[in-house]
N, C-alpha and C. Protein backbone atom coordinates (compact mmCIF):
# COMPACT_ATOMS: atom_id res chain seq x y z
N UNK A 1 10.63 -8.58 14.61
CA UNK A 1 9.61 -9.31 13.87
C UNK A 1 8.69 -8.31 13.19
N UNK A 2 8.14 -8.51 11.89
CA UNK A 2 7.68 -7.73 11.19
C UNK A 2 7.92 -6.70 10.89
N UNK A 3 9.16 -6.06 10.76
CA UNK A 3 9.83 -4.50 10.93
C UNK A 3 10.91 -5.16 9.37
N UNK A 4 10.94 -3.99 8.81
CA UNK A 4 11.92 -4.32 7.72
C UNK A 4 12.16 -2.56 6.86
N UNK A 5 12.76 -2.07 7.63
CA UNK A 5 12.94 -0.84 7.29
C UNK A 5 13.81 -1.06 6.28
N UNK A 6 13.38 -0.04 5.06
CA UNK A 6 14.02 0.53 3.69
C UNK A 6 14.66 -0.77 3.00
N UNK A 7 14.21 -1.87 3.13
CA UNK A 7 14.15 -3.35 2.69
C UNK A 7 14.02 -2.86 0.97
N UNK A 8 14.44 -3.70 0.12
CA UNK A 8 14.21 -3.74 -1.07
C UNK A 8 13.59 -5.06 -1.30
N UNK A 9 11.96 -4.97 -1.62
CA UNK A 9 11.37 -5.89 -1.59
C UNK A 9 10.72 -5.71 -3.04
N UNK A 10 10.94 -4.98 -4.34
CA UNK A 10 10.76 -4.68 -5.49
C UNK A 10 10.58 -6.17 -5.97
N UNK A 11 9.36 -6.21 -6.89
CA UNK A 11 9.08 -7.27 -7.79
C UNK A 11 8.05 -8.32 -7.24
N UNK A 12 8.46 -8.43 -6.26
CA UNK A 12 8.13 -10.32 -5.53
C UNK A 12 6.87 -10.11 -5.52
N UNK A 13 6.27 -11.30 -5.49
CA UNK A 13 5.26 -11.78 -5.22
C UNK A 13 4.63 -12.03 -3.97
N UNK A 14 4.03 -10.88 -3.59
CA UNK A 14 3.46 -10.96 -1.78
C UNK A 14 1.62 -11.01 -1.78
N UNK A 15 1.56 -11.85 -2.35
CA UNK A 15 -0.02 -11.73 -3.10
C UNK A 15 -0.24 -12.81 -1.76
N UNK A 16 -1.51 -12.27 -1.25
CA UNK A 16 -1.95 -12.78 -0.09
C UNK A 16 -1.31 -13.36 1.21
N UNK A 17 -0.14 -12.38 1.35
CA UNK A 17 0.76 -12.31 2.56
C UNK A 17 -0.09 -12.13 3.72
N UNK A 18 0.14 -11.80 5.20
CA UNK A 18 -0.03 -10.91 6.01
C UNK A 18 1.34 -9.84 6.77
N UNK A 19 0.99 -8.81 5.89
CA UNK A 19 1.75 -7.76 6.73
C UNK A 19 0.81 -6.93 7.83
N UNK A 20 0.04 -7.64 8.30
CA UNK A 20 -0.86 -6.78 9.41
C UNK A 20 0.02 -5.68 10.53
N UNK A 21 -0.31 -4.83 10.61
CA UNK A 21 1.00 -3.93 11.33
C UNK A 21 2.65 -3.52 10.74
N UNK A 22 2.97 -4.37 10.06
CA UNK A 22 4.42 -4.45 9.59
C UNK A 22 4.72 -2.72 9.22
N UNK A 23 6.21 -3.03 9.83
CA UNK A 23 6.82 -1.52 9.87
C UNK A 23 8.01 -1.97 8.69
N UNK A 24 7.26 -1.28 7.39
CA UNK A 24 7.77 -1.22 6.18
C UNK A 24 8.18 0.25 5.75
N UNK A 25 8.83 1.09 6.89
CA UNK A 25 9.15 2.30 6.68
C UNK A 25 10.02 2.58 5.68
N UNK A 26 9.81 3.60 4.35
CA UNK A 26 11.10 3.59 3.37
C UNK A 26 11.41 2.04 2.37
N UNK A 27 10.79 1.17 2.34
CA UNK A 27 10.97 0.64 1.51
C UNK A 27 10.06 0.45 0.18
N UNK A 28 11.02 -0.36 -0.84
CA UNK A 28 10.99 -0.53 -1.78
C UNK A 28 10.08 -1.38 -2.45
N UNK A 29 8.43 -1.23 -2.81
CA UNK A 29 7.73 -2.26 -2.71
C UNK A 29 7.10 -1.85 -4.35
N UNK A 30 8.30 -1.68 -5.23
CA UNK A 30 7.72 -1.47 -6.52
C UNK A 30 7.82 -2.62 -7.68
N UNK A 31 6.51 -3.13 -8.01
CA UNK A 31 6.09 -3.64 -8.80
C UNK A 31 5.96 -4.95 -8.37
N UNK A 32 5.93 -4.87 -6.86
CA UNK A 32 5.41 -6.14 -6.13
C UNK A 32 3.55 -6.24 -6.18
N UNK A 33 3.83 -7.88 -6.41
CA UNK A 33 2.11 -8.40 -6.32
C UNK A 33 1.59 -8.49 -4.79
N UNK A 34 0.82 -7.31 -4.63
CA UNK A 34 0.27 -7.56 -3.26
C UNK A 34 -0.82 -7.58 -3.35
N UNK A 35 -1.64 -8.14 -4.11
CA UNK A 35 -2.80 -8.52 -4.23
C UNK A 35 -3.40 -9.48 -2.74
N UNK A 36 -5.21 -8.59 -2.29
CA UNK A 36 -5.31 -9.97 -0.89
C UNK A 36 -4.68 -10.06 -0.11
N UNK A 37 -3.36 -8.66 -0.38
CA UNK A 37 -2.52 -8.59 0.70
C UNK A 37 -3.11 -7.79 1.81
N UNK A 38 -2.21 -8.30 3.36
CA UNK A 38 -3.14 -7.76 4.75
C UNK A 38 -2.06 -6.46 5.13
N UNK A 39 -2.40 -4.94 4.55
CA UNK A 39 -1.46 -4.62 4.66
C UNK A 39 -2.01 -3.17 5.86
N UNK A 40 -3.20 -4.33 6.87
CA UNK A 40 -3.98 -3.21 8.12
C UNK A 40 -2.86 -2.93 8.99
N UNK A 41 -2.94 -1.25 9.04
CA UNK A 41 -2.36 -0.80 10.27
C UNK A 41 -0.72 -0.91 10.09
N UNK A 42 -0.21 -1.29 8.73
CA UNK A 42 1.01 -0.90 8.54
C UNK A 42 1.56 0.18 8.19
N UNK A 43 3.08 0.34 8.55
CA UNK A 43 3.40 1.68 8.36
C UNK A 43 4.22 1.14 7.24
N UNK A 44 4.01 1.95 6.21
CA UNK A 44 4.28 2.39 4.49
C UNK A 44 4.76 3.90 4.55
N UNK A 45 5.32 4.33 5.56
CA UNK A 45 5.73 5.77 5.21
C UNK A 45 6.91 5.85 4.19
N UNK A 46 6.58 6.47 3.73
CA UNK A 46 8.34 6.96 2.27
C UNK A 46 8.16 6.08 1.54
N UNK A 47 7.52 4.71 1.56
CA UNK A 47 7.64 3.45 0.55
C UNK A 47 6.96 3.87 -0.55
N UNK A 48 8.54 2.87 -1.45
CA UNK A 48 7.95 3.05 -2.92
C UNK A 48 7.07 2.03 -3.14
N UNK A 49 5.92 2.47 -3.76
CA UNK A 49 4.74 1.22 -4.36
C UNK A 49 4.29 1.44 -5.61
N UNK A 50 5.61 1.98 -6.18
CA UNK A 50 5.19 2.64 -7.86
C UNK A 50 4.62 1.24 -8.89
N UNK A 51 3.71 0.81 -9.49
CA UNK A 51 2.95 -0.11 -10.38
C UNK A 51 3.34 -1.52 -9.39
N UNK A 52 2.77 -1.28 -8.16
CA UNK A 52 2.44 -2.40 -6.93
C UNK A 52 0.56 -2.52 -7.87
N UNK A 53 0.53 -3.73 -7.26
CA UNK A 53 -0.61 -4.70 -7.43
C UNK A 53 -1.04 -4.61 -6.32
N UNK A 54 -2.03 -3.79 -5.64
CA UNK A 54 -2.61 -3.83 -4.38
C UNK A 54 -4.35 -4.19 -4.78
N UNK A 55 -4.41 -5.31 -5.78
CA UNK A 55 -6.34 -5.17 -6.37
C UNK A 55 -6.60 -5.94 -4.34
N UNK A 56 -7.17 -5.20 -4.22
CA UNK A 56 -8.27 -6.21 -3.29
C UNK A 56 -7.80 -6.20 -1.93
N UNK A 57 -6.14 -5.33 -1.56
CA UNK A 57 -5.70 -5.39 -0.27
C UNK A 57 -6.07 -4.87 0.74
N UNK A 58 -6.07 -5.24 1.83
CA UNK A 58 -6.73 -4.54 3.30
C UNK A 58 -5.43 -3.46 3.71
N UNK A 59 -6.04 -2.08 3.16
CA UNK A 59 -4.82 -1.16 3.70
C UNK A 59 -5.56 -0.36 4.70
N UNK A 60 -6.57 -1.12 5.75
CA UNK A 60 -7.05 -0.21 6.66
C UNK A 60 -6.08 0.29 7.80
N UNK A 61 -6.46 1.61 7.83
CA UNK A 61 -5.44 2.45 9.22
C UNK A 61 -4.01 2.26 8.27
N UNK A 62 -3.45 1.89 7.52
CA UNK A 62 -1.92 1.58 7.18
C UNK A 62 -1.63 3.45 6.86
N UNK A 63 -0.56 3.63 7.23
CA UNK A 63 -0.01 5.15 7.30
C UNK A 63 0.84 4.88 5.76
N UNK A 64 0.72 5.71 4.88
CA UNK A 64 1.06 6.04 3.55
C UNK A 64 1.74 7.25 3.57
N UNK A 65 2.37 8.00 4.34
CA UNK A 65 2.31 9.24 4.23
C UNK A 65 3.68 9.31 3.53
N UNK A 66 4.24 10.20 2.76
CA UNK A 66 4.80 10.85 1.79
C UNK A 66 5.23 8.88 0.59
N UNK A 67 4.50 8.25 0.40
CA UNK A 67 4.68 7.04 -0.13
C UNK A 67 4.38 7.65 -1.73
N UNK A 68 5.26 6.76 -2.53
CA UNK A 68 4.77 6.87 -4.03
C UNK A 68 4.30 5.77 -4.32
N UNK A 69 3.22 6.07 -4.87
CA UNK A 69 2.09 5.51 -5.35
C UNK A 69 1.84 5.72 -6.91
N UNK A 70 2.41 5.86 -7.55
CA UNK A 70 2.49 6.61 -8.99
C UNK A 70 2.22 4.90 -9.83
N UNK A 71 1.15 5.07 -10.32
CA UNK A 71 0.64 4.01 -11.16
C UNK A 71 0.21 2.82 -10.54
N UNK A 72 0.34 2.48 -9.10
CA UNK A 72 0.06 1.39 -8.13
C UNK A 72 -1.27 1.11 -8.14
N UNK A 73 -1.95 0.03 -8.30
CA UNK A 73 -3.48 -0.58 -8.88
C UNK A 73 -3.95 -0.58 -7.37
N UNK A 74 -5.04 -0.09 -7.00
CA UNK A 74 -5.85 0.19 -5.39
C UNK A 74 -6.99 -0.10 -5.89
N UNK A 75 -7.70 -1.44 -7.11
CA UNK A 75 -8.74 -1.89 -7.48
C UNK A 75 -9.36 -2.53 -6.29
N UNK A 76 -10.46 -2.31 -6.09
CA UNK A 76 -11.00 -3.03 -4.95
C UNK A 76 -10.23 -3.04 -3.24
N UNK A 77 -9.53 -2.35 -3.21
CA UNK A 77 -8.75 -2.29 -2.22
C UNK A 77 -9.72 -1.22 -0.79
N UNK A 78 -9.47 -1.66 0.74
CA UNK A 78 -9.87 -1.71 1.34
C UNK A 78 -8.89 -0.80 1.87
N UNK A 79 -9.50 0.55 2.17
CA UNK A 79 -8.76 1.94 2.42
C UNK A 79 -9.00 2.69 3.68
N UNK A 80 -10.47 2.53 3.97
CA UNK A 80 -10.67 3.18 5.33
C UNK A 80 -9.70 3.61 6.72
N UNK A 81 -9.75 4.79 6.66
CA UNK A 81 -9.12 5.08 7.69
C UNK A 81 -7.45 5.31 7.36
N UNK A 82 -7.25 5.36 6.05
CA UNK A 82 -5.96 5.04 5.46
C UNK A 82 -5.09 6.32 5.16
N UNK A 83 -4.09 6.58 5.77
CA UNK A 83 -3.24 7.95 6.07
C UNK A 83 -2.60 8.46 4.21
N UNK A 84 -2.96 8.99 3.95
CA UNK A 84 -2.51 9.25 2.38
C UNK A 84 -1.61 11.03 2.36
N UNK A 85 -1.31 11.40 3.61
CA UNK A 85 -0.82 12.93 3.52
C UNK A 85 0.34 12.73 2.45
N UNK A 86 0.73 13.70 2.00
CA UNK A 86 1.86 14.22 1.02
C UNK A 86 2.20 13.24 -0.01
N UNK A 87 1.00 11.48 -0.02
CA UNK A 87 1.58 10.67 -0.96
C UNK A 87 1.45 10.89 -2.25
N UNK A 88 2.41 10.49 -3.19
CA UNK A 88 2.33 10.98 -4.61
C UNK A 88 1.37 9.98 -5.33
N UNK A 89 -0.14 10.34 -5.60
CA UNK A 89 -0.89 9.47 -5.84
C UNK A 89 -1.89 9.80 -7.14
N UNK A 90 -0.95 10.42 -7.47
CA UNK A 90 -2.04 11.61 -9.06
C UNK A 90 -2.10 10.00 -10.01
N UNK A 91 -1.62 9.29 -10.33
CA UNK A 91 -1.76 8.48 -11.55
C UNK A 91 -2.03 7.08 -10.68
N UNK A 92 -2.66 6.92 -9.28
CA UNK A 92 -2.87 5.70 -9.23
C UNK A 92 -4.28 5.28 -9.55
N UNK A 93 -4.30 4.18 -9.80
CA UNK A 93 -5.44 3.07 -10.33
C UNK A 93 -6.10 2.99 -9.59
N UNK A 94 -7.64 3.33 -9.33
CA UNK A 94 -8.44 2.83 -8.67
C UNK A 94 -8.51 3.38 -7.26
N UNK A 95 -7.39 4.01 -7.14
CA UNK A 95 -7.52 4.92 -5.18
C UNK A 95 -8.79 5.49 -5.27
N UNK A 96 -9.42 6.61 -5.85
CA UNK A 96 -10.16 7.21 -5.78
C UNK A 96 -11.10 6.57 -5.23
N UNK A 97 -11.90 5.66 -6.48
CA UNK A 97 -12.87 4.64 -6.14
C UNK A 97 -12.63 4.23 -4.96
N UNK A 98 -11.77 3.55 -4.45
CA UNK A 98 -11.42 2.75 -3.08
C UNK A 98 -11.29 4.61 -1.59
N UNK A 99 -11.35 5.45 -1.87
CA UNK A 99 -11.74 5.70 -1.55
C UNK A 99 -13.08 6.25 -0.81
N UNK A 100 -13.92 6.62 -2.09
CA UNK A 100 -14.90 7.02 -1.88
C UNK A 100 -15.77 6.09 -1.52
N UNK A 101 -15.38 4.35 -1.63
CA UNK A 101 -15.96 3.39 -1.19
C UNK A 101 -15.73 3.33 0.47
N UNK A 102 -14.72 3.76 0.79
CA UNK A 102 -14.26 4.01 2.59
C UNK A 102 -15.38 4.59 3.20
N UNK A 103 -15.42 5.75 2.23
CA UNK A 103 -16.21 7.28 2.69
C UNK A 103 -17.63 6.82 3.19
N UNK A 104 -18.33 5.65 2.55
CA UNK A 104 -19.65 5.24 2.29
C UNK A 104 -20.13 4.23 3.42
């Protein structure tokens, strides 16, 4: 339950899901609407989230680490505590901000 390793979940519409915890290791989560999505304390390691819709999602504690992130919208998104090592995140939308809003 809630585990879906290297899943190809590209496109869909997961706009106000709950993946709270979900072990989304290695998958494919590009150009999915996850807007409002609950994506606390999940593991996102290796996942692609290249031009993902994350405006407004709860990615607290969620582990990101080596994830692409290349153009993925983090508008308003809820980051604290949020593992970002080795992710490829030079052209995403709004991380920064949603960072430095963590920081505060």
């Amino acid at each position: 339950k809630n585990r879906c390793f290297a899943c190809d979940l590209s496109g869909l519409d997961l706009s106000g899901k709950d993946f709270a915890g979900a072990d989304l290791e290695k998958s494919n989560l590009s150009g999915c609407n996850l807007g409002k999505a609950n994506l606390k304390e999940a593991n996102l390691k290796g996942a692609q989230l290249v031009k993902a819709d994350l405006l407004e999602a709860n990615l607290k504690n969620a582990d990101l680490y080596k994830a692409d992130l290349t153009g993925a919208d983090f508008t308003g998104a809820k980051v604290a505590g949020t593992m970002f090592d080795d992710a490829k995140r030079s052209s995403a939308v709004g991380l920064a901000e949603a960072i430095e809003a963590a920081t505060k």
